[in-house]
N, C-alpha and C. Protein backbone atom coordinates (compact mmCIF):
# COMPACT_ATOMS: atom_id res chain seq x y z
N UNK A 1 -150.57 79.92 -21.89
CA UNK A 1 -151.84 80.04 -22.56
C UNK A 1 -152.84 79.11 -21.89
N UNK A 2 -154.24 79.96 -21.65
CA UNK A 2 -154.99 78.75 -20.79
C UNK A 2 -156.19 78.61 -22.33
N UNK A 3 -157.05 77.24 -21.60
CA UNK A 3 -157.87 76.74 -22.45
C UNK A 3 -158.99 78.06 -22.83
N UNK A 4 -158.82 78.77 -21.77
CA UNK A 4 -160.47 80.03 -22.04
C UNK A 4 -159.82 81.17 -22.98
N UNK A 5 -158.72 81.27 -23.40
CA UNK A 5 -158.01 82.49 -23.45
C UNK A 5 -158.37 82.60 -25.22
N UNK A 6 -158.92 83.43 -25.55
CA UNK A 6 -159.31 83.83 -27.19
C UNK A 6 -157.77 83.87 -28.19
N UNK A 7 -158.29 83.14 -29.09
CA UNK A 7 -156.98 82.93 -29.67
C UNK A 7 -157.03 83.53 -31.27
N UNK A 8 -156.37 84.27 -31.89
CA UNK A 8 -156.50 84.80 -32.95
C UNK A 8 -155.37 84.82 -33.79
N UNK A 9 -155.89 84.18 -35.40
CA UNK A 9 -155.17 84.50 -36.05
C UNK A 9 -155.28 85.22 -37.22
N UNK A 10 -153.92 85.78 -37.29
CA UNK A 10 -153.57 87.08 -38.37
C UNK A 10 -153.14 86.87 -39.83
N UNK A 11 -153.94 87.24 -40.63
CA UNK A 11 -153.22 86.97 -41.97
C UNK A 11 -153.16 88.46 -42.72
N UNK A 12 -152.41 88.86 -42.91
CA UNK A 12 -151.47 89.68 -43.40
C UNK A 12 -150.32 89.90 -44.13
N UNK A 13 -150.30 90.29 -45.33
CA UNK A 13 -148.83 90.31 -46.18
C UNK A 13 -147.88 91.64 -45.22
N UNK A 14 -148.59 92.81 -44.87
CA UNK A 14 -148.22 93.84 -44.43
C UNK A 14 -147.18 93.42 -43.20
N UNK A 15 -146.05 93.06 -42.78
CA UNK A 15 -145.54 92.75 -41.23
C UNK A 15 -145.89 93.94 -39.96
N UNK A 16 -145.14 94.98 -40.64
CA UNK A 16 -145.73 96.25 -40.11
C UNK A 16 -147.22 96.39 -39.37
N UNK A 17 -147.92 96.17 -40.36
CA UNK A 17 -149.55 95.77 -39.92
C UNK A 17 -149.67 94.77 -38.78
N UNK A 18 -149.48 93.67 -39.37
CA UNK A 18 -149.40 92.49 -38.08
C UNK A 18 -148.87 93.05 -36.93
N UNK A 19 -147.42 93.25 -36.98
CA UNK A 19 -146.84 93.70 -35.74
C UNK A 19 -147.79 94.45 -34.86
N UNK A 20 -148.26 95.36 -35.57
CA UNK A 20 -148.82 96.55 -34.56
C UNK A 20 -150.35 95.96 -33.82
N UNK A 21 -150.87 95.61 -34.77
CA UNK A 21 -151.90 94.42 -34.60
C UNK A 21 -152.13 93.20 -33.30
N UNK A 22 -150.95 93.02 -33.89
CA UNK A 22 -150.49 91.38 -32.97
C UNK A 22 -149.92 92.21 -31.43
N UNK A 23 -149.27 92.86 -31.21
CA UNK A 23 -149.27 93.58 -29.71
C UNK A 23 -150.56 94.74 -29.24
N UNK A 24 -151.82 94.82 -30.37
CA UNK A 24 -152.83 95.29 -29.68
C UNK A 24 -153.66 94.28 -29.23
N UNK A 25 -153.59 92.91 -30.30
CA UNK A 25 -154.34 92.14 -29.41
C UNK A 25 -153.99 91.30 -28.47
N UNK A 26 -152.80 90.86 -28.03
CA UNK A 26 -151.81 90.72 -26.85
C UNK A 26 -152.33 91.35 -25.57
N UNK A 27 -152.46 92.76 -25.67
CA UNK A 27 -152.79 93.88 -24.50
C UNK A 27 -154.17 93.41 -24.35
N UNK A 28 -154.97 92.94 -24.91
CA UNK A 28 -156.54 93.05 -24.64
C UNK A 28 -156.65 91.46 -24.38
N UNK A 29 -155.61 90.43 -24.32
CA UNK A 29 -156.00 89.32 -23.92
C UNK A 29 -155.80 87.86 -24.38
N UNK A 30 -155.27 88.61 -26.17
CA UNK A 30 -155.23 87.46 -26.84
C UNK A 30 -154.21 86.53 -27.01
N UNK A 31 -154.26 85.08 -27.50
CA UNK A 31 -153.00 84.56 -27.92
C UNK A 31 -152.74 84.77 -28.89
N UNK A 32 -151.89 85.14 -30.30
CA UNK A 32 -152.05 85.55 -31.49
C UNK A 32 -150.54 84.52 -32.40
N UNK A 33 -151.48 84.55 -33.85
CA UNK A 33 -150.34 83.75 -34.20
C UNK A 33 -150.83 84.51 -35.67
N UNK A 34 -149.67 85.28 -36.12
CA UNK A 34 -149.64 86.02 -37.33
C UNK A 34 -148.94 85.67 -38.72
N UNK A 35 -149.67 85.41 -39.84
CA UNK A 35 -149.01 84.75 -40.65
C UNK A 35 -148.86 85.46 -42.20
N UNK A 36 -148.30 85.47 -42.72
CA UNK A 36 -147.38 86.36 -43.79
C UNK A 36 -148.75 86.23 -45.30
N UNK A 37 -148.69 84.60 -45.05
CA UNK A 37 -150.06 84.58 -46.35
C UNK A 37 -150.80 83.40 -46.36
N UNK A 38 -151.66 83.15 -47.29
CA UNK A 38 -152.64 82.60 -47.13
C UNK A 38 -152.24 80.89 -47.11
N UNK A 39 -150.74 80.86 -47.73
CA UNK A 39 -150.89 79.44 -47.58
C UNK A 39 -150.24 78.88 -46.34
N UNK A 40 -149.49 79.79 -45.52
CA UNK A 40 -148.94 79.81 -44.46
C UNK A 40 -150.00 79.31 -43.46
N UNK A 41 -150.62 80.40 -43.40
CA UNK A 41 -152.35 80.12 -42.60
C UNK A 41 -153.28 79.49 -43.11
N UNK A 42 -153.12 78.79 -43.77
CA UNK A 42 -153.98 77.75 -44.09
C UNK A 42 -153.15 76.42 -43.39
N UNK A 43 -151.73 76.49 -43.84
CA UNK A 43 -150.96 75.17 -42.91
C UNK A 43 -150.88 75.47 -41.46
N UNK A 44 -150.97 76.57 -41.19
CA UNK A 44 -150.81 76.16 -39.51
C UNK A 44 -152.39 76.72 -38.74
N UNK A 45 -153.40 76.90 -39.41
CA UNK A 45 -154.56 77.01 -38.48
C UNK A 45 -155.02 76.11 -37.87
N UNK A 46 -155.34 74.86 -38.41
CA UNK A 46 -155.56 73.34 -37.46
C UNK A 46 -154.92 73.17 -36.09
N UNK A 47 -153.40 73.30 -36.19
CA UNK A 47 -152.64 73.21 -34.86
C UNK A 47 -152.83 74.49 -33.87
N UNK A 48 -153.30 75.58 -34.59
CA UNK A 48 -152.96 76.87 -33.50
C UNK A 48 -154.50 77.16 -32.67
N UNK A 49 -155.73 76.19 -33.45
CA UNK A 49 -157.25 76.18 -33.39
C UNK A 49 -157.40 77.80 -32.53
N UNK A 50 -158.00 78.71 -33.84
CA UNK A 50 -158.05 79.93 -33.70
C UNK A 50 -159.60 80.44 -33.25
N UNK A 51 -159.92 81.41 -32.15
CA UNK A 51 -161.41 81.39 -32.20
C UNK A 51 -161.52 82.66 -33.07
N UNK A 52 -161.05 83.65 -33.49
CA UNK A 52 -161.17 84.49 -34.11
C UNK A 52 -160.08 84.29 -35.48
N UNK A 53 -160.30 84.71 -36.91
CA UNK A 53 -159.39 85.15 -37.92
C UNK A 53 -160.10 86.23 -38.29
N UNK A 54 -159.01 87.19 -38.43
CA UNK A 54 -158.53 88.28 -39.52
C UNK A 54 -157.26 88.26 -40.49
N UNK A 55 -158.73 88.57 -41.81
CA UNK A 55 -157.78 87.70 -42.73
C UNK A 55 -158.09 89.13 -43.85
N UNK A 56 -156.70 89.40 -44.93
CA UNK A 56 -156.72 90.38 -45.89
C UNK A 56 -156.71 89.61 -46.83
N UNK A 57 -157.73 90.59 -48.08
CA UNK A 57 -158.17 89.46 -49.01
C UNK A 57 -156.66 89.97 -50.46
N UNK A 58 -156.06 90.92 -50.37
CA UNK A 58 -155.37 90.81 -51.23
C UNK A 58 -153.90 91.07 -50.67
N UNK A 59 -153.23 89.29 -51.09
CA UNK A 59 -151.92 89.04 -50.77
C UNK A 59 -151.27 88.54 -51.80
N UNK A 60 -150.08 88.35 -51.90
CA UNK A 60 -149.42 87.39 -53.01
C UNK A 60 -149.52 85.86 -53.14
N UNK A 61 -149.32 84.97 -53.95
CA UNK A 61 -149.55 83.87 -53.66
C UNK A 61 -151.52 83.54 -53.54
N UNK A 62 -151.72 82.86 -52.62
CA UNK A 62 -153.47 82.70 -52.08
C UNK A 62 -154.32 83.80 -51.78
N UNK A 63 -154.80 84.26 -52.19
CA UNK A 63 -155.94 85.18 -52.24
C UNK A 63 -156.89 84.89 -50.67
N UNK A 64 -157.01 86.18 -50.02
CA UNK A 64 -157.68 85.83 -48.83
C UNK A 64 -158.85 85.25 -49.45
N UNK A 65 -159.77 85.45 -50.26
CA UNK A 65 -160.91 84.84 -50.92
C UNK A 65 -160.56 83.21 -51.30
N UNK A 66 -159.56 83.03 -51.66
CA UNK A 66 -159.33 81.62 -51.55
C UNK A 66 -158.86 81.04 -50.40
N UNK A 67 -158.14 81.65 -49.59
CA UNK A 67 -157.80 80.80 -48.21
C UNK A 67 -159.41 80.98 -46.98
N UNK A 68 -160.10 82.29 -47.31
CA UNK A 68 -161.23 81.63 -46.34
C UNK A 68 -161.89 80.73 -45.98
N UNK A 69 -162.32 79.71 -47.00
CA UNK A 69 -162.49 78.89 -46.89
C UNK A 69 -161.95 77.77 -46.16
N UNK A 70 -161.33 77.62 -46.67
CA UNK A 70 -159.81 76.54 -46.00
C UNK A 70 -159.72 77.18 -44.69
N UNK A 71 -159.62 78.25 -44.35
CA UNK A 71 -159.18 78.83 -42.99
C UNK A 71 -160.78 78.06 -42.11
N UNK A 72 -161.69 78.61 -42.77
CA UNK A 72 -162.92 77.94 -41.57
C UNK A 72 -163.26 76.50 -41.54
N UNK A 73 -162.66 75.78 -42.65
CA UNK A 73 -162.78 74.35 -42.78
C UNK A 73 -161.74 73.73 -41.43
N UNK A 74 -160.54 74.57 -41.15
CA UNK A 74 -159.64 74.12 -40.68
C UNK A 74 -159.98 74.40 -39.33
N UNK A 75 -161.14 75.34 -39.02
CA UNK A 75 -161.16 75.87 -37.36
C UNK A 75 -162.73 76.55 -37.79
N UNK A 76 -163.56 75.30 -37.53
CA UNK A 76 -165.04 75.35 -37.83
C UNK A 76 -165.39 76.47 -37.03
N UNK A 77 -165.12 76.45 -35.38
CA UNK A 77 -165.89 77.18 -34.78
C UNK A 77 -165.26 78.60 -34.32
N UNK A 78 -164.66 79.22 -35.09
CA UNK A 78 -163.50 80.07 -35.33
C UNK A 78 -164.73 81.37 -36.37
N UNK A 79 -164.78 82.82 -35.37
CA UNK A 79 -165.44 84.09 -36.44
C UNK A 79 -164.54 84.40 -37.21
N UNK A 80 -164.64 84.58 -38.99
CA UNK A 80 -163.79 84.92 -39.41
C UNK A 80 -164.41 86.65 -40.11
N UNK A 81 -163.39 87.98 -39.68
CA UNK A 81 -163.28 89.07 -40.35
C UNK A 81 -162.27 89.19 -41.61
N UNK A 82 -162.73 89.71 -42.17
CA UNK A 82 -162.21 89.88 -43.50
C UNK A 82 -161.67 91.64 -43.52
N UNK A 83 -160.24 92.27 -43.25
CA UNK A 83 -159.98 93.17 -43.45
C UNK A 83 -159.22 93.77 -44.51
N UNK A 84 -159.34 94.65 -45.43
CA UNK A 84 -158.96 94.60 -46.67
C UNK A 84 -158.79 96.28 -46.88
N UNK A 85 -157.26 97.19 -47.79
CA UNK A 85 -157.71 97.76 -47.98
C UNK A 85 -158.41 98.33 -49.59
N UNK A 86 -158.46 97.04 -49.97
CA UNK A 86 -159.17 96.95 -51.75
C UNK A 86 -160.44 96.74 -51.61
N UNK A 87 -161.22 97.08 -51.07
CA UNK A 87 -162.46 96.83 -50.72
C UNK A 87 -163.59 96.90 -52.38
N UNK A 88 -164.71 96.21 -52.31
CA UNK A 88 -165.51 96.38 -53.46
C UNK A 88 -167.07 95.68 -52.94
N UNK A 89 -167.90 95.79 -53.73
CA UNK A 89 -168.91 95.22 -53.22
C UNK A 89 -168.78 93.99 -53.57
N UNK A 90 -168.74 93.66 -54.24
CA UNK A 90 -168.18 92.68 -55.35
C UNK A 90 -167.42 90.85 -54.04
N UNK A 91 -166.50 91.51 -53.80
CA UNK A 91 -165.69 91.17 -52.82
C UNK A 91 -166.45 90.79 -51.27
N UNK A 92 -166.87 91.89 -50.96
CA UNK A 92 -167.96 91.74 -49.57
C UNK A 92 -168.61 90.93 -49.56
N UNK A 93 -169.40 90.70 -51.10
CA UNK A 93 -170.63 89.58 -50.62
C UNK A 93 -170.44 88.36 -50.80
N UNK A 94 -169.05 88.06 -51.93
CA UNK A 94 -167.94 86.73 -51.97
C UNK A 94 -167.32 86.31 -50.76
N UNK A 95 -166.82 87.22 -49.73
CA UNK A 95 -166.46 87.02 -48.66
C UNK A 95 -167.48 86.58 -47.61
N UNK A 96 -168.69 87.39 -47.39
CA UNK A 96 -170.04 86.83 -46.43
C UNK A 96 -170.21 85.81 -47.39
N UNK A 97 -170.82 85.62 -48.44
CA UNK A 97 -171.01 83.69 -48.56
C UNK A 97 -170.31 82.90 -48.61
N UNK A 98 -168.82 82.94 -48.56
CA UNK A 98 -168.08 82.16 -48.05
C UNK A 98 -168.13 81.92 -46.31
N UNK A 99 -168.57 82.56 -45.76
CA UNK A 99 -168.88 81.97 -44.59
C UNK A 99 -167.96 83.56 -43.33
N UNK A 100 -167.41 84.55 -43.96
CA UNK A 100 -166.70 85.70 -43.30
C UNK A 100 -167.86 86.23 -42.30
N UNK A 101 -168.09 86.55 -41.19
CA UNK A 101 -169.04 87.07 -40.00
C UNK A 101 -168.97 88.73 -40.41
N UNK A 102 -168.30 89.56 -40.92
CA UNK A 102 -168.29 90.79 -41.27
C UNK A 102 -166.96 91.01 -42.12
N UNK A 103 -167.14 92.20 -43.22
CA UNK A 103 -166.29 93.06 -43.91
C UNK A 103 -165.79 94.09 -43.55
N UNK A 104 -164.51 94.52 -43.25
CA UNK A 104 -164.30 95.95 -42.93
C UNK A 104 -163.05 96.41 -44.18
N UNK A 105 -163.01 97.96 -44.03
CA UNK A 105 -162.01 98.48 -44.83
C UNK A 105 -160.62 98.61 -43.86
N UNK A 106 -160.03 98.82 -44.54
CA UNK A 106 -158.56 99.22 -43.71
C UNK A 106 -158.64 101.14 -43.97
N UNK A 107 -158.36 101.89 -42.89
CA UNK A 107 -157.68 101.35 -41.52
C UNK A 107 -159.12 101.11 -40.77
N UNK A 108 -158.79 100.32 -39.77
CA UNK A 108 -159.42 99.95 -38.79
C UNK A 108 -158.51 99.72 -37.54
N UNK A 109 -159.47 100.51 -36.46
CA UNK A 109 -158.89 100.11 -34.86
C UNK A 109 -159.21 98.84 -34.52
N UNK A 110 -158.33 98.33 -33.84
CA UNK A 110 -158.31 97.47 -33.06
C UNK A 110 -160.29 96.91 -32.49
N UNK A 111 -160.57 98.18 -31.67
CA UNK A 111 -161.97 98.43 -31.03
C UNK A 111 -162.97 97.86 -31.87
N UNK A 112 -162.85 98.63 -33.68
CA UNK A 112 -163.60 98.62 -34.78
C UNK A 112 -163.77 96.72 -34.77
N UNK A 113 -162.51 96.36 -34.93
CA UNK A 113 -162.61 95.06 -35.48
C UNK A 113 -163.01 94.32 -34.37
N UNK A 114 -163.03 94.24 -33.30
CA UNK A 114 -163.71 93.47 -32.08
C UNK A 114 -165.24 93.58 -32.36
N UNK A 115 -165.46 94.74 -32.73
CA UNK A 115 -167.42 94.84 -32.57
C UNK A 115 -167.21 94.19 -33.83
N UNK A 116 -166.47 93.80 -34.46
CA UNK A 116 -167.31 93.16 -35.86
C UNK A 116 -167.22 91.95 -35.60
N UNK A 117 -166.09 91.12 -34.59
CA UNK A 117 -166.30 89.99 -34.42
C UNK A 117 -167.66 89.36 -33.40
N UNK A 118 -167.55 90.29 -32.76
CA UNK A 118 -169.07 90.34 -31.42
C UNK A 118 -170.45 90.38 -33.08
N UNK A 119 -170.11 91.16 -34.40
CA UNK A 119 -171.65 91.45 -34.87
C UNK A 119 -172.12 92.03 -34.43
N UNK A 120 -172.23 92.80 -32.85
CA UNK A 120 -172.85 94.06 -32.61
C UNK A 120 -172.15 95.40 -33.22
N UNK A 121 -173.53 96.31 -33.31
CA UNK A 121 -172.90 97.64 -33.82
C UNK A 121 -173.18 98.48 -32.71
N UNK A 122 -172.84 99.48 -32.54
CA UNK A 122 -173.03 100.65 -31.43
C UNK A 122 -174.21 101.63 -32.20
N UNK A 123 -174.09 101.71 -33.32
CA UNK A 123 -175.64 102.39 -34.06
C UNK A 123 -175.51 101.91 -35.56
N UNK A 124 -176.43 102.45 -36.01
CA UNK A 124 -176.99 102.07 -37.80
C UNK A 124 -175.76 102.57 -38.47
N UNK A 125 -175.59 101.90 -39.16
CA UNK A 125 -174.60 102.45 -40.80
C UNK A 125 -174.98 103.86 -40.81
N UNK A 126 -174.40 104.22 -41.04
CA UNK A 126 -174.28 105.74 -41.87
C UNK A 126 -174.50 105.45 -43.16
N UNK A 127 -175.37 106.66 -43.36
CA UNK A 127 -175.79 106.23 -44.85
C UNK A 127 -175.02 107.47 -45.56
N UNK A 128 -174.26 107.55 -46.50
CA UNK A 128 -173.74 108.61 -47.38
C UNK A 128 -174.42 109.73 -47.99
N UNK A 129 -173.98 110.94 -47.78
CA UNK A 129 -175.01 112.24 -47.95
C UNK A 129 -174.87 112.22 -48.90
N UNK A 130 -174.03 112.02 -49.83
CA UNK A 130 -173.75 112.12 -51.38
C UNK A 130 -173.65 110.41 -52.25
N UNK A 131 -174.31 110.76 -53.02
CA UNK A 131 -174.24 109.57 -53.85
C UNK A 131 -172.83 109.03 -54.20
N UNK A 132 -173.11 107.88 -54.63
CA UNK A 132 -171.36 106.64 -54.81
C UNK A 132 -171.41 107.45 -56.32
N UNK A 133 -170.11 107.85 -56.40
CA UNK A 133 -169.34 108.30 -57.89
C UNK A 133 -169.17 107.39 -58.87
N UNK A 134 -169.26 107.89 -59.81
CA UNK A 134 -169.33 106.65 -61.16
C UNK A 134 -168.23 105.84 -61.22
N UNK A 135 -166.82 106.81 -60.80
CA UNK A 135 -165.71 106.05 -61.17
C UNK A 135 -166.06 104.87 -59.98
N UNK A 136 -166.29 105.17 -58.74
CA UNK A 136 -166.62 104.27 -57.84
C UNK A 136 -167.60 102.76 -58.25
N UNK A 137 -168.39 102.85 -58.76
CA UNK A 137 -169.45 102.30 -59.48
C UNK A 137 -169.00 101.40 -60.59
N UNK A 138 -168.19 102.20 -61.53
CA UNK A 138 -166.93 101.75 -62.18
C UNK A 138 -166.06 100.28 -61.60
N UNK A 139 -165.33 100.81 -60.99
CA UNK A 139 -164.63 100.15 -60.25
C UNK A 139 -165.43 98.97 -59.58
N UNK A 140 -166.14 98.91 -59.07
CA UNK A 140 -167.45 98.20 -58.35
C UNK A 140 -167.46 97.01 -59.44
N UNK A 141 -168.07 97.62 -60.25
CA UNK A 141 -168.58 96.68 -61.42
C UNK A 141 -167.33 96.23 -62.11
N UNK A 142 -166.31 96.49 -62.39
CA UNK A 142 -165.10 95.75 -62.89
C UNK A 142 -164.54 94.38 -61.93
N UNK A 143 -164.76 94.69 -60.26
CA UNK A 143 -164.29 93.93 -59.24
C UNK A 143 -165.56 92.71 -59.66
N UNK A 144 -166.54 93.00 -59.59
CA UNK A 144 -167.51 92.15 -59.53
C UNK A 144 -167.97 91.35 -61.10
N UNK A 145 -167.50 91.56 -62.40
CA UNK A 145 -166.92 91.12 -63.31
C UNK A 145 -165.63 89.96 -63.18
N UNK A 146 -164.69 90.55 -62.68
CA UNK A 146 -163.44 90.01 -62.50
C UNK A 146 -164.00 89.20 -61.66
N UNK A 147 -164.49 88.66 -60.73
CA UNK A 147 -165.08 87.59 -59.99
C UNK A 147 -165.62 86.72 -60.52
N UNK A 148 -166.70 87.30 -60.64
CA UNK A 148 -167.26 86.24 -61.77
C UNK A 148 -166.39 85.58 -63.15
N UNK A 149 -165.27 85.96 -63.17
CA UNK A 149 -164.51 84.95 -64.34
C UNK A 149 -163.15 84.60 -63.44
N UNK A 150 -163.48 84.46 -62.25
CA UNK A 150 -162.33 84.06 -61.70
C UNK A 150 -161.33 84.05 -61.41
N UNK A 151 -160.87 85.74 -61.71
CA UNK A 151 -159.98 86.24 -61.42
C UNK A 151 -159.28 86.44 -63.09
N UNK A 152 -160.06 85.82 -63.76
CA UNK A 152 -159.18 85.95 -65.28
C UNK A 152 -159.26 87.29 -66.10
N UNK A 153 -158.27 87.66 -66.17
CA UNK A 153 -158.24 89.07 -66.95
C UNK A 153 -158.93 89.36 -68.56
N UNK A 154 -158.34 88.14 -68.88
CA UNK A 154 -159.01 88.30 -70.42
C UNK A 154 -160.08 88.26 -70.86
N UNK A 155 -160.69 87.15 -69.61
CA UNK A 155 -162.30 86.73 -70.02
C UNK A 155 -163.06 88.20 -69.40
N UNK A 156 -162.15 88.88 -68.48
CA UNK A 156 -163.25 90.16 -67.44
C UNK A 156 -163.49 90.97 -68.79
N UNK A 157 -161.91 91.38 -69.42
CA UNK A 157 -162.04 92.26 -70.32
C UNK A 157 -162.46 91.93 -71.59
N UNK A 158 -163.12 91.06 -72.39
CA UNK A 158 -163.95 90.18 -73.36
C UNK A 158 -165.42 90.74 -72.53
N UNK A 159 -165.83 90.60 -71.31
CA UNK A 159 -167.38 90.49 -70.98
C UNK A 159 -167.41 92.25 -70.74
N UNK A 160 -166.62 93.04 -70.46
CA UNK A 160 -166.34 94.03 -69.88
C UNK A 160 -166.84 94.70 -71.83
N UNK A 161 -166.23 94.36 -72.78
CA UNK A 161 -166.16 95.14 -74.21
C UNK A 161 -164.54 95.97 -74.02
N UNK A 162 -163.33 95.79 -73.76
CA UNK A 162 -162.88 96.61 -73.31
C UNK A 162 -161.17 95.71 -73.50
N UNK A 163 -160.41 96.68 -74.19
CA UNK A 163 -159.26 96.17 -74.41
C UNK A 163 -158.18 95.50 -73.28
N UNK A 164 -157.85 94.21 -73.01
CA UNK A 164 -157.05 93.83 -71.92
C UNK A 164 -155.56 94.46 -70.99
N UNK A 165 -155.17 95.38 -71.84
CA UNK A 165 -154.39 96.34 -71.09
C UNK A 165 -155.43 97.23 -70.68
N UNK A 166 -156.05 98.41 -71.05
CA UNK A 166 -157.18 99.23 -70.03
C UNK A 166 -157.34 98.66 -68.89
N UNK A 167 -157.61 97.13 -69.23
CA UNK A 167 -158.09 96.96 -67.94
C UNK A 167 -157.69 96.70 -66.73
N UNK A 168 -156.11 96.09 -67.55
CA UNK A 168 -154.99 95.93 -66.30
C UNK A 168 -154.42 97.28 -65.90
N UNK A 169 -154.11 98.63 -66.47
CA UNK A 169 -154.54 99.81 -66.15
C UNK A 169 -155.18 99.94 -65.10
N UNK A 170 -156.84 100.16 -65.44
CA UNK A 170 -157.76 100.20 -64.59
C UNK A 170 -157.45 99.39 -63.10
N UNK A 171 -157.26 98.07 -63.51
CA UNK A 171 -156.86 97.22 -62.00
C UNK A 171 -155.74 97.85 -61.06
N UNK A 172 -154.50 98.13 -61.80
CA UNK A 172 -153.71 98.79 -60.85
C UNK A 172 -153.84 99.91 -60.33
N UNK A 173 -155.01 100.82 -60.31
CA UNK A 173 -155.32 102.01 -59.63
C UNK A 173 -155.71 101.72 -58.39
N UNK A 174 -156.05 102.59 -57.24
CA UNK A 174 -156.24 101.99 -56.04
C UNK A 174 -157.72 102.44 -56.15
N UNK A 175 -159.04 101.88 -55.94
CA UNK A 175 -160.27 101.94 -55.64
C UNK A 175 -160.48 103.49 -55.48
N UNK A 176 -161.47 104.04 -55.80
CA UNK A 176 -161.84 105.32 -55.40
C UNK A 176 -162.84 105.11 -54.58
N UNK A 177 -162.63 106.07 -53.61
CA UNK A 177 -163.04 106.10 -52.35
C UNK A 177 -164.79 106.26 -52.71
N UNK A 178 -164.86 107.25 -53.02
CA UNK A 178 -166.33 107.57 -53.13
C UNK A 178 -167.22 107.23 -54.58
């Protein structure tokens, strides 16, 4: 490993993911050091001084939303992407003010996630021909509730009006797309 050589680290519960991950960015140059969860990569980012992280915000244990921090405290001058496939708005803009350089959904190529660490785009967002669906909206607004009380279920579903099983219900569904 030389001093110029881009060094990236992986946080991922998925191994599968990593794996495939961690030998695409190998091929394109990188040194890579892939880690299972957030508290893992939080103990070894200092020693591995990463210029890039990609980090998933929902793992067991530390919450990528809680290890970002810690991850850029630990490797100041380090872009951090945030790849996730629980995505919400909610989440996105918790992640950019924590200090994340871009949000993406899962799946993502390899290619995808490089232009997000560069911040260049190749053209404008696409804007959606059809409006965001309620359940979507729904969902939106439950993620961004649940944030704001800190992840606490009881207090989401107290501010929400809404019985605390529904809502753990509701939570275990996977996001609707549209």
């Amino acid at each position: 490993m030389n001093a110029t050589q881009p060094r990236i680290l992986l946080v991922d519960d998925d191994a599968v993911f990593t794996g495939v991950m961690t030998r695409g960015f190998q091929r394109r140059g990188f040194a890579v050091l892939a880690c299972g969860s957030g508290e893992e990569a939080v103990a070894r980012c200092a020693a591995f001084h990463p210029s890039h992280i990609l980090l998933d915000l929902n793992m067991p244990g530390t919450s990528g939303l809680i290890a970002l921090p810690l991850l850029l405290a630990a490797a100041p001058g380090a872009r951090l992407v945030v790849l996730t496939g629980y995505s919400s708005i909610a989440t996105a803009v918790e992640a950019t003010k924590a200090g994340a350089a871009n949000y993406l959904c899962k799946p993502a190529s390899i290619d995808e996630i490089l232009v997000a660490f560069s911040g260049a785009q190749d053209s404008p967002p696409e804007v959606a021909a059809e409006p965001i669906s309620v359940e979507r909206l729904e969902w939106e607004h439950i993620q961004r509730i649940l944030q704001d009380n800190d992840g606490n279920i009881s207090a989401t579903a107290r501010s929400l009006g809404m019985h605390r099983r529904t809502l753990q219900r509701k939570l275990q569904k996977r996001p609707v797309r549209k």
